[in-house]
Structure formats: C-alpha cells, structure tokens
C-alpha atoms as a PDB file:
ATOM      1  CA  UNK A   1       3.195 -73.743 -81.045  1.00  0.00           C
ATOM      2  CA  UNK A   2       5.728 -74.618 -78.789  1.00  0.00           C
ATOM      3  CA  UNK A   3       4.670 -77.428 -75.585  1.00  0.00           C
ATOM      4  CA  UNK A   4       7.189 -77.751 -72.767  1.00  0.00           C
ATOM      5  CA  UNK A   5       8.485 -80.907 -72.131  1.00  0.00           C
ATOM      6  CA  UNK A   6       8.189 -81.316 -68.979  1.00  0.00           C
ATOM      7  CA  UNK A   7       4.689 -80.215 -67.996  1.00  0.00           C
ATOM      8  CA  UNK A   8       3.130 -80.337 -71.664  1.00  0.00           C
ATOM      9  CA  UNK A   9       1.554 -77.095 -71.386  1.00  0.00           C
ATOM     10  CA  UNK A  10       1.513 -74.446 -73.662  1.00  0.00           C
ATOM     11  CA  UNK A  11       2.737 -70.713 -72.187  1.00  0.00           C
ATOM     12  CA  UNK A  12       0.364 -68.468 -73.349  1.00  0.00           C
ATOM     13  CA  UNK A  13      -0.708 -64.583 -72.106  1.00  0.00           C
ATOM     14  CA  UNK A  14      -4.626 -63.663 -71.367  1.00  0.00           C
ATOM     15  CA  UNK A  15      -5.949 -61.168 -73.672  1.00  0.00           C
ATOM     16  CA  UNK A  16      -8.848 -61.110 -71.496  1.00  0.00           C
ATOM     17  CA  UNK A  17     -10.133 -61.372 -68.007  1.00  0.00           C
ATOM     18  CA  UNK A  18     -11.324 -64.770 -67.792  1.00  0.00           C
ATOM     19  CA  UNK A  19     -12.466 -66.896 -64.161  1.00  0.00           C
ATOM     20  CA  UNK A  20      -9.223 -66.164 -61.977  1.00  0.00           C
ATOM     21  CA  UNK A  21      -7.165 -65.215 -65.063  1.00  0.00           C
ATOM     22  CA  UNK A  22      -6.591 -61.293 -65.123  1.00  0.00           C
ATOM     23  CA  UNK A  23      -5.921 -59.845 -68.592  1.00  0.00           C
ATOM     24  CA  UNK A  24      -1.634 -59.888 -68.918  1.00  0.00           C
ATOM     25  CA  UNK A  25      -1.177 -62.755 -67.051  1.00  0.00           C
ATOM     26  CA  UNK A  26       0.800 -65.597 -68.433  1.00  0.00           C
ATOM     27  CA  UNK A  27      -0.117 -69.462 -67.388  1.00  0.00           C
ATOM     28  CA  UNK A  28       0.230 -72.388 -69.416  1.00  0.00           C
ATOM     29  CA  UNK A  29      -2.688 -74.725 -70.565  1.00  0.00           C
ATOM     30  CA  UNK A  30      -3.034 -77.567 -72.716  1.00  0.00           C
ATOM     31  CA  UNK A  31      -2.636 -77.327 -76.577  1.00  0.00           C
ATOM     32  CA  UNK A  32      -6.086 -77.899 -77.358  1.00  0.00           C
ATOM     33  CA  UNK A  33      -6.853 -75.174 -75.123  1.00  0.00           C
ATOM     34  CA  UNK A  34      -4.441 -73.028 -76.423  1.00  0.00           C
ATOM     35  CA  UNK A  35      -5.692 -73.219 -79.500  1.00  0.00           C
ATOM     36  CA  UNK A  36      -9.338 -72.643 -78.483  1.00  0.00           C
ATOM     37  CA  UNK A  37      -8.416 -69.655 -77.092  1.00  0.00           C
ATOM     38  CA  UNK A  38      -6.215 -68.497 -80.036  1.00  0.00           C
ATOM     39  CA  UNK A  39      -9.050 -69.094 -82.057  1.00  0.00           C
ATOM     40  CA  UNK A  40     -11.456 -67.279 -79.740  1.00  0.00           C
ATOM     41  CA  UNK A  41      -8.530 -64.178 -79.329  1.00  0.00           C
ATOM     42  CA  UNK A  42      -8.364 -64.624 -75.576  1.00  0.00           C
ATOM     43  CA  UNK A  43      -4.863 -65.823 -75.364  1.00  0.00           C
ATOM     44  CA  UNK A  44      -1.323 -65.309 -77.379  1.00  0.00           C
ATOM     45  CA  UNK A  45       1.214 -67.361 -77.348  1.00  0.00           C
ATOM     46  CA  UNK A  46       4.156 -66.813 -74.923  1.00  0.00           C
ATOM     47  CA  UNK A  47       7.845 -66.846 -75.608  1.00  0.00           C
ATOM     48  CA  UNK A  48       9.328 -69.944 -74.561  1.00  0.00           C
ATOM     49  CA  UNK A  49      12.621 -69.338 -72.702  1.00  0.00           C
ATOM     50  CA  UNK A  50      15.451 -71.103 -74.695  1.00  0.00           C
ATOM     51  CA  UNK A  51      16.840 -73.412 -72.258  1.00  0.00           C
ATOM     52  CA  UNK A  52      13.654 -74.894 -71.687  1.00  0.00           C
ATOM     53  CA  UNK A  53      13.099 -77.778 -73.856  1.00  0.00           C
ATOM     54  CA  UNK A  54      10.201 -78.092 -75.850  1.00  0.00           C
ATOM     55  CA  UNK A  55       8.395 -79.903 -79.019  1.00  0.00           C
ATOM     56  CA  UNK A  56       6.484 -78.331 -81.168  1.00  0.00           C
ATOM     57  CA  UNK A  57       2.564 -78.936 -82.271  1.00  0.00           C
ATOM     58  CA  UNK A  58       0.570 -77.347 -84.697  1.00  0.00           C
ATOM     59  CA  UNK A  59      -1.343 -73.456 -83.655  1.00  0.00           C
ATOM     60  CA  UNK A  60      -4.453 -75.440 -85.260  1.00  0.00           C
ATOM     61  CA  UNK A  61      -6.478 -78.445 -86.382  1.00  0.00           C
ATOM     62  CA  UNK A  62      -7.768 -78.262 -89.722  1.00  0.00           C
ATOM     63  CA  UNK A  63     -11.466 -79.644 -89.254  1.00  0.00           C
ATOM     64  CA  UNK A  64     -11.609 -82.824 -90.736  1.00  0.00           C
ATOM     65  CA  UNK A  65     -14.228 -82.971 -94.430  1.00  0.00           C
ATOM     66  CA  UNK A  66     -17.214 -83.806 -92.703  1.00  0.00           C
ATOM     67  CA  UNK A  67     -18.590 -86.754 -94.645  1.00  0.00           C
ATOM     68  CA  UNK A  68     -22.158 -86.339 -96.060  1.00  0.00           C
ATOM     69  CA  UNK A  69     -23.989 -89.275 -96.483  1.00  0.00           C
ATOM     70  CA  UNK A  70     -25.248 -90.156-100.230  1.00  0.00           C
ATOM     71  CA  UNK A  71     -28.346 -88.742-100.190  1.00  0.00           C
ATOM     72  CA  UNK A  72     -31.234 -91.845-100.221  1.00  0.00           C
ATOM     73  CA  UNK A  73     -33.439 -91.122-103.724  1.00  0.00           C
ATOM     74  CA  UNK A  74     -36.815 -91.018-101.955  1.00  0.00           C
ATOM     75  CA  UNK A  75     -38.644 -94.005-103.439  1.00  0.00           C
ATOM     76  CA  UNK A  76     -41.759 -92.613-105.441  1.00  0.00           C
ATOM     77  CA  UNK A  77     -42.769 -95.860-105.806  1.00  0.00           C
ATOM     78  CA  UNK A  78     -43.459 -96.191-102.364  1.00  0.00           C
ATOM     79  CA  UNK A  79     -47.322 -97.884-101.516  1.00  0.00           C
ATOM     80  CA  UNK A  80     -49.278 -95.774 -99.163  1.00  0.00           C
ATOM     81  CA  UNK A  81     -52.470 -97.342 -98.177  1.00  0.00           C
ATOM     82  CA  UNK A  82     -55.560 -95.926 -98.415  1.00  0.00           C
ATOM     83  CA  UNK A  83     -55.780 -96.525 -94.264  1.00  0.00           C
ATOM     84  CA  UNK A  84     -52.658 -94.939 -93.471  1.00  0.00           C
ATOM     85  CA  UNK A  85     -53.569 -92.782 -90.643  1.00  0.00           C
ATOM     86  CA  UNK A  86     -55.107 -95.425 -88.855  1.00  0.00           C
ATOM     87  CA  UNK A  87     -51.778 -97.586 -89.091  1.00  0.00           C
ATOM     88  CA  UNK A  88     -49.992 -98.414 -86.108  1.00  0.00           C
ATOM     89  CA  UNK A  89     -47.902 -96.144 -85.313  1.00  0.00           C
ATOM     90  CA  UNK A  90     -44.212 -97.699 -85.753  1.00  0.00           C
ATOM     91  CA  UNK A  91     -45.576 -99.117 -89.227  1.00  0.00           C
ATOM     92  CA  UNK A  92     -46.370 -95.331 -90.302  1.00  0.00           C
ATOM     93  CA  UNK A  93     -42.360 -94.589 -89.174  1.00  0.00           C
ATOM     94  CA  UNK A  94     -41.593 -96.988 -91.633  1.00  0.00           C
ATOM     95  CA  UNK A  95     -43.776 -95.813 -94.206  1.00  0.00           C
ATOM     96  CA  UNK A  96     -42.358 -92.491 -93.813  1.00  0.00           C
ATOM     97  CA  UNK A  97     -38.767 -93.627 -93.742  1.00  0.00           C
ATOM     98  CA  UNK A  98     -39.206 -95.961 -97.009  1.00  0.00           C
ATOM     99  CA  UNK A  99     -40.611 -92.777 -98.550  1.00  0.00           C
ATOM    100  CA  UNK A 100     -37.599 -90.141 -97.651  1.00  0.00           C
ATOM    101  CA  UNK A 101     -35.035 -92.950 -98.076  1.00  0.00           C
ATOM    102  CA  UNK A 102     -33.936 -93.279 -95.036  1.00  0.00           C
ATOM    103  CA  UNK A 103     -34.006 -91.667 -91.752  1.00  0.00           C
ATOM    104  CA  UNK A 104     -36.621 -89.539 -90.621  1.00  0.00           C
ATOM    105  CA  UNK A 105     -35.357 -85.347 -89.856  1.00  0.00           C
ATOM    106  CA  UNK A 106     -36.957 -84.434 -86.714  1.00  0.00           C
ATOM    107  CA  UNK A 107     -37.992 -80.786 -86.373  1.00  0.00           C
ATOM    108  CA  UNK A 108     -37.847 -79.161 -83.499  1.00  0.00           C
ATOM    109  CA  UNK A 109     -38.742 -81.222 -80.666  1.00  0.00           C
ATOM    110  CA  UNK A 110     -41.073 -83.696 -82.978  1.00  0.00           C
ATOM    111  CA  UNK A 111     -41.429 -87.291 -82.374  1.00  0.00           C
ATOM    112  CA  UNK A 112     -40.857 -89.602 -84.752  1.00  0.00           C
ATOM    113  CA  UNK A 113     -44.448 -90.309 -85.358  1.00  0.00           C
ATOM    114  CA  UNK A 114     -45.160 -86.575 -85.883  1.00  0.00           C
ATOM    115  CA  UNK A 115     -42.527 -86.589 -88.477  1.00  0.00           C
ATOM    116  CA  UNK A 116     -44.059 -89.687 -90.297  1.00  0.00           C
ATOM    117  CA  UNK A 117     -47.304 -88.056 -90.240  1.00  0.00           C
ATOM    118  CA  UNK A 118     -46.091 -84.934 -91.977  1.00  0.00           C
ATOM    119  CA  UNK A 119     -43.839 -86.789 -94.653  1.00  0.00           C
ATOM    120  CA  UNK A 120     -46.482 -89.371 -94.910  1.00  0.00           C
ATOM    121  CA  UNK A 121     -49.755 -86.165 -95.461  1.00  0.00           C
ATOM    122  CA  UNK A 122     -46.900 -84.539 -97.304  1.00  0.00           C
ATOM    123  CA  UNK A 123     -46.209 -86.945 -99.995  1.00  0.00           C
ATOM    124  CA  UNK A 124     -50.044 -87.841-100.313  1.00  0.00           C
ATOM    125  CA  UNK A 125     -50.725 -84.571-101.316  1.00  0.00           C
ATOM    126  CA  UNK A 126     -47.747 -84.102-103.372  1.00  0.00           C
ATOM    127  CA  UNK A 127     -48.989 -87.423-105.406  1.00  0.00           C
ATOM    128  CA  UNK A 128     -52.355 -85.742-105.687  1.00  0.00           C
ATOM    129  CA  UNK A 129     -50.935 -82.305-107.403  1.00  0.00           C
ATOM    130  CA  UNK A 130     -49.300 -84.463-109.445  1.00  0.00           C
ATOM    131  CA  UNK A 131     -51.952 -86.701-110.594  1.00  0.00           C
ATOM    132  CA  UNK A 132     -54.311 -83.478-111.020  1.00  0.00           C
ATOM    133  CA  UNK A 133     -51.665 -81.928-113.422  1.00  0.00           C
ATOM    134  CA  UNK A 134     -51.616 -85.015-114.935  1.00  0.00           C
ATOM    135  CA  UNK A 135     -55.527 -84.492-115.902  1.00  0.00           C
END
C-alpha cells in the first residue's frame, strides 16, 4: 500500500458511511487504519497520483504465532489434606495451583478462591473414582 511522504497517510475511498465519512469519499488515514478497514471492507485503496512521492508498506500484518505456554503436567502427587476446606484461603490457591500446574483459569467472573475450591473438590473426587475403580 502506498503512504505519502509527506503526510504519511494512506489515500483510501469509504465503502461505507462511517461518523462524518459518506460512502465515495476519499481521505487518507494511517496505515494501520487502512488496513483495519481493508480488512473490515469499509475502505479501498486510492490511486496515488504519480508525482506525489510515496513509500510503500505492506496491505497487512501477518499475526504473529501466538506462543502457547508448555502446558504444566498437573502434579498427581499433589498432598491434599484431609482439612482442606477449612484452610486459609490463599493456602487453598496454592493447593489448587500446585495441583493444575500452574495458574489458576478463572471462569466467568470467579475469584481465585472459587476456582481453588472447584479444582481442589474436583481433584478430590477425581482421586476417589479412581481409588474406587481401583477396588
């Protein structure tokens, strides 16, 4: 996509009615706008006159790999007391968090102690299925 020098805006033409924009009009914006609305099919390019001088950028960003953290192993060898519920509450966080491996997911609006409580009751009774299979 072609950015003028002088201004370093991109020429572009509204597809759409848009604020004070009326569909047909040409106006420049930046590049990262230009290529929101490219994206979005609100605006195409405009024709750069050719005695204007310009430098050219790319129509779009490829999105960067987004980097997944290693997944933590949750520890199955994790202790859970017998008095767990009755724990204070930041040492049940921690319980929970040595038990998924890491941090805790929050659902929804949950708290952090919410989520330990349901990992926490979660694992508990996973360890009992397994135990009674075990049998």
């Amino acid at each position: 996509m072609k950015v003028i020098k002088l201004t370093g805006l991109v020429p572009v033409k509204a597809l759409v009615r848009h604020k004070n924009m009326r569909s047909g009009q040409v106006f420049g914006v930046t590049p990262e706008q230009a290529r929101t609305g490219l994206a979005a099919k609100e605006v195409e390019l405009y024709p750069v006159p050719a005695d204007v001088e310009t430098f050219d950028v790319a129509d779009f960003i490829p999105a960067a790999p987004v980097e997944q953290p290693a997944a933590a192993e949750p520890a199955g060898d994790v202790e859970i007391p017998d008095d767990w519920e009755t724990m204070q509450w930041l040492k049940r966080v921690k319980l929970a968090q040595k038990i998924v491996g890491g941090e805790l997911t929050l659902e929804g609006d949950e708290k952090p102690l919410d989520a330990a409580m349901r990992i926490i009751g979660a694992e508990v009774q996973r360890r009992a299925a397994a135990e009674k299979q075990a049998e």
